[in-house]
N, C-alpha and C. Protein backbone atom coordinates (compact mmCIF):
# COMPACT_ATOMS: atom_id res chain seq x y z
N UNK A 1 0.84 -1.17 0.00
CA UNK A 1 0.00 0.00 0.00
C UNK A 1 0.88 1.24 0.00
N UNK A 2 0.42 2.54 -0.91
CA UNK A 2 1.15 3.55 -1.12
C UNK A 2 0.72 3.76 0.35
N UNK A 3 1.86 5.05 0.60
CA UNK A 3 1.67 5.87 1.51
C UNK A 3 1.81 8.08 0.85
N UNK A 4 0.34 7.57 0.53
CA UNK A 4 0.12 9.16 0.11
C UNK A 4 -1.22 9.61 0.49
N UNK A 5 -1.03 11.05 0.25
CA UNK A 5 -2.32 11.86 1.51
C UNK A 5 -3.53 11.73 0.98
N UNK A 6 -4.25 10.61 1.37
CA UNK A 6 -5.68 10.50 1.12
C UNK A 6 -6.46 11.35 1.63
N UNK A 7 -7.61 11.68 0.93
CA UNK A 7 -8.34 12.90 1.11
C UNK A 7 -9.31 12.24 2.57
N UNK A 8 -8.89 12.77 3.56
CA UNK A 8 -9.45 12.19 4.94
C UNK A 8 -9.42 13.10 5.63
N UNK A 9 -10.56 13.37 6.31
CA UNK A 9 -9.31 14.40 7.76
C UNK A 9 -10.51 14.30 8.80
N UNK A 10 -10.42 14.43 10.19
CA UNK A 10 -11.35 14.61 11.52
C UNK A 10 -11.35 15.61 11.66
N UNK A 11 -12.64 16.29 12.27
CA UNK A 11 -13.02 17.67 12.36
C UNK A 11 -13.79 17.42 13.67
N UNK A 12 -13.97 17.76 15.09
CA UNK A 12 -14.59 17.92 16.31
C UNK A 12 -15.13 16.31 16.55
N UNK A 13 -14.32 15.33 15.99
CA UNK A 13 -15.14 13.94 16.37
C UNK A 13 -15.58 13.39 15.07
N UNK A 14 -15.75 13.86 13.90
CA UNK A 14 -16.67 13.46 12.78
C UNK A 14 -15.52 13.26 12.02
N UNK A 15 -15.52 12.22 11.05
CA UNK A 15 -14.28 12.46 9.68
C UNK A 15 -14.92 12.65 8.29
N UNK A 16 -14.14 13.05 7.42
CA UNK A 16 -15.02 13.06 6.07
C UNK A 16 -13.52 12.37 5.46
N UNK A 17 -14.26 11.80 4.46
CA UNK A 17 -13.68 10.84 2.99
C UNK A 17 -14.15 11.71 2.18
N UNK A 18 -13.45 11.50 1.03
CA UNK A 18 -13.81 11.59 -0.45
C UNK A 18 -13.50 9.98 -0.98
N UNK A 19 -14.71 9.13 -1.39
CA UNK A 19 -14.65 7.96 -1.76
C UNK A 19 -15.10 7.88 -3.14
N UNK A 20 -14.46 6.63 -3.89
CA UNK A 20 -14.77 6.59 -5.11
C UNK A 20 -14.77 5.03 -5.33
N UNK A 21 -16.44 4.77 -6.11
CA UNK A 21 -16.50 3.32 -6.17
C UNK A 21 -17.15 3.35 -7.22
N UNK A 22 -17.11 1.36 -7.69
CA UNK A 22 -17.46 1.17 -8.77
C UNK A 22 -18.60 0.13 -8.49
N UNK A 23 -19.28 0.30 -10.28
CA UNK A 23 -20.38 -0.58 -10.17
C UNK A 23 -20.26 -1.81 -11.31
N UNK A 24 -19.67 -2.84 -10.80
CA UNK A 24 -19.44 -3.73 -11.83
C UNK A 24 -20.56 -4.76 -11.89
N UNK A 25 -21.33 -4.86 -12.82
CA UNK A 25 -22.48 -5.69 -13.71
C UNK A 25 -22.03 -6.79 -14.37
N UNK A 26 -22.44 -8.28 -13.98
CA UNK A 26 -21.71 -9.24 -15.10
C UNK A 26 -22.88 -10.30 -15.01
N UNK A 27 -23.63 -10.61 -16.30
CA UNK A 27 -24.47 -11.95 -16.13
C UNK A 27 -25.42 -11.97 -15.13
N UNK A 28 -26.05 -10.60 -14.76
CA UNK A 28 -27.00 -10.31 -14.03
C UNK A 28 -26.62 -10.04 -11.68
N UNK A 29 -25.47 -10.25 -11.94
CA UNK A 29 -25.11 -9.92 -10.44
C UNK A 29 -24.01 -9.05 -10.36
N UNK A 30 -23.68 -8.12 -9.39
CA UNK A 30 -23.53 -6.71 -9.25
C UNK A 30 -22.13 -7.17 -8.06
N UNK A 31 -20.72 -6.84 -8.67
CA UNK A 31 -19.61 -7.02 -7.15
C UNK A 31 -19.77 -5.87 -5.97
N UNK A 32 -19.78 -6.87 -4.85
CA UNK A 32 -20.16 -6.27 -3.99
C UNK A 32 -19.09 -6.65 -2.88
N UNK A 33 -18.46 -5.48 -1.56
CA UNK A 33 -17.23 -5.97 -1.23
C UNK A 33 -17.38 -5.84 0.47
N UNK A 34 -17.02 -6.38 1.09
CA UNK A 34 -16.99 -6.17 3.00
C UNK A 34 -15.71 -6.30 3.69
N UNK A 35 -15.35 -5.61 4.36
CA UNK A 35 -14.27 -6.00 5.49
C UNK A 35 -14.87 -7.34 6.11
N UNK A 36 -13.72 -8.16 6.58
CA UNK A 36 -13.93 -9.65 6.87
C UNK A 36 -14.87 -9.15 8.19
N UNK A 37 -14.75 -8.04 8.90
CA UNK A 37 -15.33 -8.06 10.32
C UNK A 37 -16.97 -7.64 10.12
N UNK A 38 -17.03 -6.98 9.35
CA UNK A 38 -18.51 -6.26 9.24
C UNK A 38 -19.34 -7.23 8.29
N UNK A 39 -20.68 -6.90 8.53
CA UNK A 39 -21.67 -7.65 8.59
C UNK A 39 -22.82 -6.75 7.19
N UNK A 40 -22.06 -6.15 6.89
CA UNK A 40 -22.81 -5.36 5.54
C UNK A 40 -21.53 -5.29 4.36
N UNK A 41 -22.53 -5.07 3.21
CA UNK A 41 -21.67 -5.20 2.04
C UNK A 41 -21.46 -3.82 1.40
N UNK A 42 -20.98 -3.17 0.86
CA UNK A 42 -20.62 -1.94 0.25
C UNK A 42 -20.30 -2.02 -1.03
N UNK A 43 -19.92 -1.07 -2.09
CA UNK A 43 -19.08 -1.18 -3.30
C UNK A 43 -18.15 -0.90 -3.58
N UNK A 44 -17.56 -2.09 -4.64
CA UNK A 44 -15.95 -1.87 -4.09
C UNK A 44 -15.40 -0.69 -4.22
N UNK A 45 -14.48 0.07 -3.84
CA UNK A 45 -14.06 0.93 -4.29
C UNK A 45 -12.78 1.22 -3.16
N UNK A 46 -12.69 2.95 -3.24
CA UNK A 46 -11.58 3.61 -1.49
C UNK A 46 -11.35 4.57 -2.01
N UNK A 47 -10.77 5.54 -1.02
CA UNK A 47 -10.36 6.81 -0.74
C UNK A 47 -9.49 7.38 -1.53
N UNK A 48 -10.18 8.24 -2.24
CA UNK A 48 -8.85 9.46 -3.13
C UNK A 48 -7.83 10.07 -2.41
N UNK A 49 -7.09 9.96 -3.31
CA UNK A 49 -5.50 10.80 -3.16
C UNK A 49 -5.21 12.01 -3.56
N UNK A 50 -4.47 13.03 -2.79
CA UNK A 50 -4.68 14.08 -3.06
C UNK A 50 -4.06 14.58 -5.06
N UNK A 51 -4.43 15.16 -5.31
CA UNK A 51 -3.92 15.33 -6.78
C UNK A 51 -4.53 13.92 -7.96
N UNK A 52 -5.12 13.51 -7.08
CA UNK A 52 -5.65 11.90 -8.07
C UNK A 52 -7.04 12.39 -8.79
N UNK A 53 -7.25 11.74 -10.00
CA UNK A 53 -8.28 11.96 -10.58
C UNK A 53 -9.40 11.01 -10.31
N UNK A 54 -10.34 11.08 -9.91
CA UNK A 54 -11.21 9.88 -9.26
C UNK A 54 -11.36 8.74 -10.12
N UNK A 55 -11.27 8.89 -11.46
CA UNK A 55 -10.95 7.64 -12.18
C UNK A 55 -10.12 7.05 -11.99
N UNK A 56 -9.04 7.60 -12.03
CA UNK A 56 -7.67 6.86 -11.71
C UNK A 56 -7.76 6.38 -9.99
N UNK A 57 -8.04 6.84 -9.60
CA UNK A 57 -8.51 6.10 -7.61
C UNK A 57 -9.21 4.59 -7.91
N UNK A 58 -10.38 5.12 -9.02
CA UNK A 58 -11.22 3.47 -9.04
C UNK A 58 -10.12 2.66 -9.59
N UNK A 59 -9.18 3.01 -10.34
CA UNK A 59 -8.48 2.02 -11.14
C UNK A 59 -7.29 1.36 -10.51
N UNK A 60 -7.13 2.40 -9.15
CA UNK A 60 -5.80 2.60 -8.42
C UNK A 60 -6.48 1.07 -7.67
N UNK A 61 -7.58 1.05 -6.77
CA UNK A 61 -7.93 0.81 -5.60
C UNK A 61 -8.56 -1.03 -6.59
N UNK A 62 -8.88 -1.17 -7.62
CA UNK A 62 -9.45 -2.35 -7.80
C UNK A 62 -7.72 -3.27 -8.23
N UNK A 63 -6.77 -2.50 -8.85
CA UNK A 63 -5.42 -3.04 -9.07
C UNK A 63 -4.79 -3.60 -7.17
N UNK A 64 -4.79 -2.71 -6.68
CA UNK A 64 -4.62 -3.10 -5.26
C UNK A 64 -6.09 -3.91 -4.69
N UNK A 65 -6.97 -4.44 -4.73
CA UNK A 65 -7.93 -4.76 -3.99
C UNK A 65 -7.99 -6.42 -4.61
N UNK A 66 -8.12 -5.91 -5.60
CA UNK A 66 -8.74 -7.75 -6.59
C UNK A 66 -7.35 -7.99 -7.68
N UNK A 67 -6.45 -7.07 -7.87
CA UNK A 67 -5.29 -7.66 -9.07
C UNK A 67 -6.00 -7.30 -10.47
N UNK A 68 -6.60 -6.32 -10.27
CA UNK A 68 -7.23 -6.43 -11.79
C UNK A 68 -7.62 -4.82 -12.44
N UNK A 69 -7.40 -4.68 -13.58
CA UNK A 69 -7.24 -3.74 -14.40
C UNK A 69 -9.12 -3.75 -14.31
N UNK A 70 -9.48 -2.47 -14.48
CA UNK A 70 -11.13 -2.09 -14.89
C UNK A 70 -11.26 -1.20 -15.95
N UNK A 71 -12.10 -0.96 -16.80
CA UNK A 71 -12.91 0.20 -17.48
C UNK A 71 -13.24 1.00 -16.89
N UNK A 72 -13.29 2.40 -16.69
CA UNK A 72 -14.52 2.62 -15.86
C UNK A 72 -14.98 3.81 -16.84
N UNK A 73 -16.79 3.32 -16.64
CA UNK A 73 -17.07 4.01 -17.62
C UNK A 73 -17.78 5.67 -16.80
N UNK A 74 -19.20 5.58 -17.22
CA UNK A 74 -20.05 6.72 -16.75
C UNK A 74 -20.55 7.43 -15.76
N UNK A 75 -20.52 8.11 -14.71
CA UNK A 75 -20.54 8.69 -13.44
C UNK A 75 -22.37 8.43 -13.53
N UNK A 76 -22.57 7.78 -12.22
CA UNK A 76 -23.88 7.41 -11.85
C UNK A 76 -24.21 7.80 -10.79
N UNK A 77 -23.65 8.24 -9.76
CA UNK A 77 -23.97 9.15 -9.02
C UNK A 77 -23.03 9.41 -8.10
N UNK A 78 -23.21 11.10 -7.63
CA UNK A 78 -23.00 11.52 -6.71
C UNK A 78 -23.60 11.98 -5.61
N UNK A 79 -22.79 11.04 -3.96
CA UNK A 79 -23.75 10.78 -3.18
C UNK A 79 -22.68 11.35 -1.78
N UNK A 80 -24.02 12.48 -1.16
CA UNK A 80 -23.38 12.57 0.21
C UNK A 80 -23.84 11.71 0.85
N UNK A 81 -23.09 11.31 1.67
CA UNK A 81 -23.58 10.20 2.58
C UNK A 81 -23.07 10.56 3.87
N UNK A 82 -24.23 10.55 4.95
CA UNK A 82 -24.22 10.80 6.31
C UNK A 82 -24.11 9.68 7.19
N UNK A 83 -23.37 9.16 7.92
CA UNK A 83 -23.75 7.78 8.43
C UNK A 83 -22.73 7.56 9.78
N UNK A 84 -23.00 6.77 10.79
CA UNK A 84 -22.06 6.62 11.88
C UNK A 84 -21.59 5.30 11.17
N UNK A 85 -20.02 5.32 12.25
CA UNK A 85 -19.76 4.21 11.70
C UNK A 85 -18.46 3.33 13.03
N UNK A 86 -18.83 2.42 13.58
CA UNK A 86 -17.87 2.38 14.50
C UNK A 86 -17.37 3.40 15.72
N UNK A 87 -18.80 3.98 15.91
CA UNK A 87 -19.03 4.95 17.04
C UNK A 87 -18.37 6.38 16.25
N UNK A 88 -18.43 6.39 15.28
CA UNK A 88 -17.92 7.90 14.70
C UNK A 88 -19.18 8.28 13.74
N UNK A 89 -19.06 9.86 13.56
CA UNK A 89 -19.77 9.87 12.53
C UNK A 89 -19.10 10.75 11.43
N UNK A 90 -19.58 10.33 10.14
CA UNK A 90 -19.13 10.19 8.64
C UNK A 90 -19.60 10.86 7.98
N UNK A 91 -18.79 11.98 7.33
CA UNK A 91 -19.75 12.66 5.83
C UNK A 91 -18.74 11.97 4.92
N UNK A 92 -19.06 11.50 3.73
CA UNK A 92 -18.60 11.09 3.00
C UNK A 92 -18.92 11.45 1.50
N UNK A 93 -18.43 11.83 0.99
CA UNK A 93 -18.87 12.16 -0.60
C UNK A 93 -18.66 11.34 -0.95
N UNK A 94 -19.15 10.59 -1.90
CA UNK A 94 -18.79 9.24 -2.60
C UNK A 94 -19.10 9.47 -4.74
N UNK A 95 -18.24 9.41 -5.38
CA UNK A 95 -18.16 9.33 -6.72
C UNK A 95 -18.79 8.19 -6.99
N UNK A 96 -19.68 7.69 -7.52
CA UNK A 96 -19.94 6.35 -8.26
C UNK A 96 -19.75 6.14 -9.86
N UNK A 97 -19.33 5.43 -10.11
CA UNK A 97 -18.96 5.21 -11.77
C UNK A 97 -19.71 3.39 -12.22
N UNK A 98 -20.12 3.13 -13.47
CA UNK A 98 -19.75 1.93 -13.47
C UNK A 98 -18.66 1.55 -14.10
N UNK A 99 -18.14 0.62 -13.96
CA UNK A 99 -16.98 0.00 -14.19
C UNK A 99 -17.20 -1.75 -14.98
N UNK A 100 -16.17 -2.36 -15.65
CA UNK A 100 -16.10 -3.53 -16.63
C UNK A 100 -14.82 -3.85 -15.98
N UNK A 101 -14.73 -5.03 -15.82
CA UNK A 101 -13.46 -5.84 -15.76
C UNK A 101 -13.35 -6.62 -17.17
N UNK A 102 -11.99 -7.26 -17.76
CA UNK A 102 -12.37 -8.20 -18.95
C UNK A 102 -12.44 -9.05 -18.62
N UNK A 103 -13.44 -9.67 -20.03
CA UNK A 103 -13.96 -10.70 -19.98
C UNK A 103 -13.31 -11.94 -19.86
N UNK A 104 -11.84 -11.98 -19.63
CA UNK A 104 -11.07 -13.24 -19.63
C UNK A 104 -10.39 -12.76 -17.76
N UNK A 105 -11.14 -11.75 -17.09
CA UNK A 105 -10.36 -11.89 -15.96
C UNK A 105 -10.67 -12.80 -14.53
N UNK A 106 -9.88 -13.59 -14.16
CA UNK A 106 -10.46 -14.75 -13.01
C UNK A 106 -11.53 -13.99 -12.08
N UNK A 107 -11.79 -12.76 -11.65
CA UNK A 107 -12.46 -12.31 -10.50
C UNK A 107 -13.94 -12.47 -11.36
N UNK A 108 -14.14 -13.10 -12.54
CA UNK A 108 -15.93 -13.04 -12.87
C UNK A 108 -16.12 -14.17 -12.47
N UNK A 109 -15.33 -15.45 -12.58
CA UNK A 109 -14.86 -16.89 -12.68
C UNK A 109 -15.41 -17.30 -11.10
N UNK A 110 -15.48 -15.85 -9.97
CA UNK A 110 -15.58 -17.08 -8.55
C UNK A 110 -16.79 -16.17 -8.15
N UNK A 111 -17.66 -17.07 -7.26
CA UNK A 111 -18.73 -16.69 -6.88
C UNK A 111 -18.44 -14.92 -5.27
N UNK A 112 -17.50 -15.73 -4.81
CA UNK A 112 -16.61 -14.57 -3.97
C UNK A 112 -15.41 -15.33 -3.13
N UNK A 113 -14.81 -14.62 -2.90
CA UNK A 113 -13.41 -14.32 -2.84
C UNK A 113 -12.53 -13.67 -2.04
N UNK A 114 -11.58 -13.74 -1.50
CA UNK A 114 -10.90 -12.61 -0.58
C UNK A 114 -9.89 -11.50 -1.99
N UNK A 115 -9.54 -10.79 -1.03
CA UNK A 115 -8.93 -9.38 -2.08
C UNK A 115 -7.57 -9.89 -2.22
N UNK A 116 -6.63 -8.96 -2.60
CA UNK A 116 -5.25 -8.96 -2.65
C UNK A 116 -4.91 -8.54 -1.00
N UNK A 117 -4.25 -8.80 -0.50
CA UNK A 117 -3.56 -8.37 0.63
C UNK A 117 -4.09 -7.82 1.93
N UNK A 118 -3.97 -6.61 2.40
CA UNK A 118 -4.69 -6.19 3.59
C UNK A 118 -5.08 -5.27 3.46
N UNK A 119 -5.75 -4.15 4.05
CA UNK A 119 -5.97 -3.42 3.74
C UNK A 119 -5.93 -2.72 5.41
N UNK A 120 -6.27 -1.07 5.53
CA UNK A 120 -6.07 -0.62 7.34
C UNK A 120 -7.32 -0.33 7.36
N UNK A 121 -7.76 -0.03 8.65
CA UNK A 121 -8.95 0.43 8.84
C UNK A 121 -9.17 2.28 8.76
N UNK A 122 -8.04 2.83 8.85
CA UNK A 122 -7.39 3.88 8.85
C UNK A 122 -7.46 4.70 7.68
N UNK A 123 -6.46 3.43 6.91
CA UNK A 123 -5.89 3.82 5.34
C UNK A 123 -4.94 4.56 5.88
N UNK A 124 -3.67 4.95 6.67
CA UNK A 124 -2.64 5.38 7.14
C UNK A 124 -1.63 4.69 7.59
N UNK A 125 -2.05 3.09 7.34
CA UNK A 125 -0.84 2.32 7.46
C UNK A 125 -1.09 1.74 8.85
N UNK A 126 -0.71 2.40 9.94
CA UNK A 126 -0.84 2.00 11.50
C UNK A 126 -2.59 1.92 12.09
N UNK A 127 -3.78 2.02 11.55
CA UNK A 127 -4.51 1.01 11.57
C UNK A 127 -4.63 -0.57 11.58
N UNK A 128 -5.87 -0.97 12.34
CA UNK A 128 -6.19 -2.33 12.22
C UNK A 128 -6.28 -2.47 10.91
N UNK A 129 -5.39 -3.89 10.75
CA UNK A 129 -5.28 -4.69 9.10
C UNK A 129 -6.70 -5.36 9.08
N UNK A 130 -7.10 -5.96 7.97
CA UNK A 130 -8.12 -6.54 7.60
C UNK A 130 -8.22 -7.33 6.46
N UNK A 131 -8.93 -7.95 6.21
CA UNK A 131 -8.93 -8.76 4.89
C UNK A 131 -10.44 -8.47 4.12
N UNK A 132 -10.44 -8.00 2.48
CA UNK A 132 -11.58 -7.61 2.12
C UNK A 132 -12.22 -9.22 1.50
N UNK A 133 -13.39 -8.69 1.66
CA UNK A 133 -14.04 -10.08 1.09
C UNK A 133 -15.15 -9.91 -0.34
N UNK A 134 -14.83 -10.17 -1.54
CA UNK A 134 -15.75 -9.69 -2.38
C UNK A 134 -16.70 -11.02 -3.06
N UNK A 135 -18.11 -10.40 -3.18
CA UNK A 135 -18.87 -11.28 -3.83
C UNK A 135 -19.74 -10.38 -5.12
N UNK A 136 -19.98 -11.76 -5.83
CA UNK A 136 -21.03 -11.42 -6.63
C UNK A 136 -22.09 -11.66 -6.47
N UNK A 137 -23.17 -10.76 -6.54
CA UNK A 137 -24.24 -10.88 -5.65
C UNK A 137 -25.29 -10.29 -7.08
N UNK A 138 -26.36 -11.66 -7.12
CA UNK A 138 -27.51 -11.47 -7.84
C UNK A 138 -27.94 -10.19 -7.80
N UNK A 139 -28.12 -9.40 -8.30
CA UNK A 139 -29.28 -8.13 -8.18
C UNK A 139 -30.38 -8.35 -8.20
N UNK A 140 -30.95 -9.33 -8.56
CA UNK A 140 -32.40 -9.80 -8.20
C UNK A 140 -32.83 -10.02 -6.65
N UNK A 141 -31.37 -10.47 -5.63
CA UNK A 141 -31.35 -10.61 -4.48
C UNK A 141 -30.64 -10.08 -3.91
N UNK A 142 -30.91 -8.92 -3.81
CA UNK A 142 -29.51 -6.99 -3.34
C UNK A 142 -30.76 -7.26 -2.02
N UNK A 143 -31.75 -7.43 -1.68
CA UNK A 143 -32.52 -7.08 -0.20
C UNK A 143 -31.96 -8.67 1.04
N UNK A 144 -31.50 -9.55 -0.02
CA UNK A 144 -30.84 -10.90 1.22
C UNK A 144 -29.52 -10.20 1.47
N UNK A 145 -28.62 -9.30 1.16
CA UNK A 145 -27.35 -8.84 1.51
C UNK A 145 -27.60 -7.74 1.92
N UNK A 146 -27.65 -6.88 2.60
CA UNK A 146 -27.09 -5.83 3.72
C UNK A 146 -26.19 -4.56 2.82
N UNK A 147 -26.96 -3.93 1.98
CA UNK A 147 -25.85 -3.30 1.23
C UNK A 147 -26.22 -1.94 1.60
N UNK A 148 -25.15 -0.92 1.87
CA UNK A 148 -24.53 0.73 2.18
C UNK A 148 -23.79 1.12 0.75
N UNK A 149 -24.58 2.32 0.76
CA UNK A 149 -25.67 2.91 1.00
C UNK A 149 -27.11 2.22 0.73
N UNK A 150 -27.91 2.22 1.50
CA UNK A 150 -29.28 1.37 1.64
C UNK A 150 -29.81 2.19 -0.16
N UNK A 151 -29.83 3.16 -0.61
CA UNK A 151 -30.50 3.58 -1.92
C UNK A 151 -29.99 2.34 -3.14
N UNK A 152 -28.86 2.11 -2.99
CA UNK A 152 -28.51 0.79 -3.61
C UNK A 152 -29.02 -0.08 -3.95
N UNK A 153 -29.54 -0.82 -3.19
CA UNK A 153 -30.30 -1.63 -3.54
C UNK A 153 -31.79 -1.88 -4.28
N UNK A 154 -32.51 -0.46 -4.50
CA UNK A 154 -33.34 0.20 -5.64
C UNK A 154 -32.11 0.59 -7.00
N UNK A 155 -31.05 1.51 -6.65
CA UNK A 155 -30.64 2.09 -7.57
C UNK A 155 -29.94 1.00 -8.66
N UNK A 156 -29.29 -0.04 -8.03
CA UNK A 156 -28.70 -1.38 -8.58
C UNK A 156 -29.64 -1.89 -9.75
N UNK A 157 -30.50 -1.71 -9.34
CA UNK A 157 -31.59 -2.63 -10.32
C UNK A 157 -32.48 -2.02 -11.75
N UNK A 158 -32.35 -0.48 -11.29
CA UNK A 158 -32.17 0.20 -12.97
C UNK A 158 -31.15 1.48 -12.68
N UNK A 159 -30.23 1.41 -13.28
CA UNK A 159 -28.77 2.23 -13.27
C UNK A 159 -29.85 3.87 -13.88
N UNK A 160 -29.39 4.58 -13.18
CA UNK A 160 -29.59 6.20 -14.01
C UNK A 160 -29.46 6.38 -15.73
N UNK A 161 -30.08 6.81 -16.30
CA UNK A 161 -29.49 7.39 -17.27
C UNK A 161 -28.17 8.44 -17.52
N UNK A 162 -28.67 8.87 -16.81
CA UNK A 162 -27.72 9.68 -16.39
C UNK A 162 -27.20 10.75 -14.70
N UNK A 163 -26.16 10.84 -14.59
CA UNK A 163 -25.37 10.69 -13.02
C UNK A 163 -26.73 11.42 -12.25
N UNK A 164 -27.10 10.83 -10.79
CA UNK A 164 -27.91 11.36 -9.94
C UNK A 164 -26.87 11.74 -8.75
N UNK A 165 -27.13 13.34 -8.26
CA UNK A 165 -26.60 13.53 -7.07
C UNK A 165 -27.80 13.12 -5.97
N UNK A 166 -27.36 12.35 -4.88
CA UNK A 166 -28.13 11.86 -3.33
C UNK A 166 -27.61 12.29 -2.25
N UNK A 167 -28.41 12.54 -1.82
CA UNK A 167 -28.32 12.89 -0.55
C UNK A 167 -28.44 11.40 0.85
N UNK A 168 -27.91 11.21 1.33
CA UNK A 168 -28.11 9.90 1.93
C UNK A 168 -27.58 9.89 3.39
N UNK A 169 -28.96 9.70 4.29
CA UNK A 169 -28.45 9.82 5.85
C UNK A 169 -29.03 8.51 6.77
N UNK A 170 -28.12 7.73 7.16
CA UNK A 170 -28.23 6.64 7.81
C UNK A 170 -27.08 5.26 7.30
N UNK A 171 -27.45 4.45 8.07
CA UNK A 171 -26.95 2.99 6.82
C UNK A 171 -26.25 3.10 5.39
């Protein structure tokens, strides 16, 4: 893992991210990714770098996460997201794009999977390590998995035409 200034910082107790994730679609189920400890699923993605272009973050973070090169195509939404998390609370801007892996790459090949390596809880290195866990998960059945942001699991199932900004407070 690099060590460069991800866009993070704490302010009176609260932290904010700038996050950037992807929405990968294959044969009707949608990758979907969790820290080994937590009990909800998210999309894959992580935290921009300062001077990084948020495309290049999705492309940065799936090369480090799964070993694998992506597309990424069309911005689908932009979402504030309000949420506690581990006794903190979170503003988070989050970029959404969808994204393509190719069609000859092993991560379509397994139903789910652990990531490349570790990852912090931090993202500063001296955080708790962790192991990510990714699945492919039917979109027909996004309400049996636990997925953050909760709009997801409507929005998964007909993509925007074009990018929606959300507003999103809770889960």
């Amino acid at each position: 893992m690099r060590d460069l200034a991800m866009i993070t910082f704490d302010r009176d107790g609260a932290r904010f991210t700038f996050r950037v994730a992807g929405v990968a679609i294959h044969n009707g189920r949608v990758l979907l990714s969790r820290a080994e400890f937590d009990d909800f699923w998210t999309l894959p993605g992580g935290r921009a770098e300062m001077l990084e272009a948020s495309a290049g973050t999705l492309r940065r973070e799936m090369r480090e996460e799964i070993n694998a090169d992506v597309e990424v195509g069309r911005l689908l939404w932009v979402v504030e997201n309000f949420f506690e998390y581990g006794g903190r609370q979170f503003h988070e801007l989050g970029l959404y794009y969808e994204m393509r892996l190719a069609l000859d790459s092993p991560t379509l090949m397994q139903d789910e999977f652990f990531g490349e390596g570790d990852a912090t809880l931090d993202g500063d290195g001296k955080g708790k390590t962790y192991r990510l866990i990714f699945r492919w998960q039917p979109i027909t059945a996004l309400d049996a998995a636990p997925l953050y942001p909760t709009f997801l699991q409507e929005g998964l199932q007909s993509l925007p035409e074009q990018a929606r900004h959300v507003v999103h407070h809770g889960a």
